[in-house]
Protein backbone atom coordinates (compact mmCIF):
# COMPACT_ATOMS: atom_id res chain seq x y z
CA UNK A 1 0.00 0.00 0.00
CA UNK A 2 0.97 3.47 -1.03
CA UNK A 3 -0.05 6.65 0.02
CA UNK A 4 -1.39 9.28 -2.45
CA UNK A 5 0.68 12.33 -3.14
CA UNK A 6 0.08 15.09 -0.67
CA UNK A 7 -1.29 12.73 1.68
CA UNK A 8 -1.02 15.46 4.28
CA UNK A 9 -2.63 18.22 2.79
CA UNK A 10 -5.53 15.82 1.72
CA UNK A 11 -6.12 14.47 5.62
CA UNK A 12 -6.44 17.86 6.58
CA UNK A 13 -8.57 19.52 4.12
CA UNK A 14 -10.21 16.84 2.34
CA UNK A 15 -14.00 16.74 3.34
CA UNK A 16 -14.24 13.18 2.74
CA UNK A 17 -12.04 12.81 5.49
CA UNK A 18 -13.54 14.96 7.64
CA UNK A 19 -17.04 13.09 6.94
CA UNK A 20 -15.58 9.56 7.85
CA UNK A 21 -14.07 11.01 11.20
CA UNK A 22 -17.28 12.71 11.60
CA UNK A 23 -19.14 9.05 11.19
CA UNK A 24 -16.65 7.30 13.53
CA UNK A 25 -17.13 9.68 16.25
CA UNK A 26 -20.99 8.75 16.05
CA UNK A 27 -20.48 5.74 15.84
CA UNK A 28 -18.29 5.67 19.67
CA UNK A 29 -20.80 7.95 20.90
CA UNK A 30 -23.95 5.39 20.07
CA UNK A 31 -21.72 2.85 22.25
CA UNK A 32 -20.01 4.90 25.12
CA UNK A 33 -23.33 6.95 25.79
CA UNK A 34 -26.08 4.48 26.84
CA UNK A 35 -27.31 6.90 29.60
CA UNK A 36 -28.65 9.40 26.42
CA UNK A 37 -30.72 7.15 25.36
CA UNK A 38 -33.52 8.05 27.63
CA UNK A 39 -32.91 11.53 26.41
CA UNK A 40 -32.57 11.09 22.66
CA UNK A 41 -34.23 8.78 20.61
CA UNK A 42 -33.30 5.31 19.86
CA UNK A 43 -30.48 4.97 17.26
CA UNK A 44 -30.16 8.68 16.77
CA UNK A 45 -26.46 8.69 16.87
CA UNK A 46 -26.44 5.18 14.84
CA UNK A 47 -28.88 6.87 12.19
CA UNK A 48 -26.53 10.30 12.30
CA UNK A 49 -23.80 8.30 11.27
CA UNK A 50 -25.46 6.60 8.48
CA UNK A 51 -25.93 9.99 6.75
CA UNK A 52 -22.48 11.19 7.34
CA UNK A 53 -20.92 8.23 6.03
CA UNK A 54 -23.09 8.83 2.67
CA UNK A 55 -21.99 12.12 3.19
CA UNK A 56 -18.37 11.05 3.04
CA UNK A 57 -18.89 8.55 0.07
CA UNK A 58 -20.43 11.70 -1.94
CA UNK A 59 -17.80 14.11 -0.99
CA UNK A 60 -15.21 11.45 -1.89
CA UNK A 61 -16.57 11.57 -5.58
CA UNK A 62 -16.33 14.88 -5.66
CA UNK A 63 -13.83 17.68 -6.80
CA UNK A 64 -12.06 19.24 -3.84
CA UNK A 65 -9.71 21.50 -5.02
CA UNK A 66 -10.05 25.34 -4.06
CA UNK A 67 -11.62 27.29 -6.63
CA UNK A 68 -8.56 29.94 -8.51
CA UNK A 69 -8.88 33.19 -6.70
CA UNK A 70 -10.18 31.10 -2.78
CA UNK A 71 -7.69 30.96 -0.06
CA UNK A 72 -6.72 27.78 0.73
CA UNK A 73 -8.14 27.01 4.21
């Protein structure tokens, strides 16, 4: 396995990335915070991740480059 070129610019500013870490985080939270669940409703975290990992598959397939004239963030 090989990384990609400018492996460390792309974990920082790809939104893909962000997305997946975004999902993972959910994902912990469903599991390490039982005691919300009599606050929130069933699955919500579960479910939230669901959608961000689409969300990461989508912004995967999509062109992430900064636009000529947009600081790079």
């Amino acid at each position: 396995m090989k990384l990609i070129d400018e492996w460390e610019a792309t974990l920082k500013k790809a939104w893909s990335i962000r997305f997946a870490l975004a999902a993972a985080i959910f994902s912990a939270l469903e599991v390490a915070l039982p005691n919300l669940q009599g606050i929130l409703p069933a699955h919500t975290f579960g479910y939230t991740a669901t959608f961000v990992a689409v969300g990461a598959a989508v912004a995967r397939l999509l062109n992430q480059q900064p636009k000529v004239g947009q600081d790079e963030q």
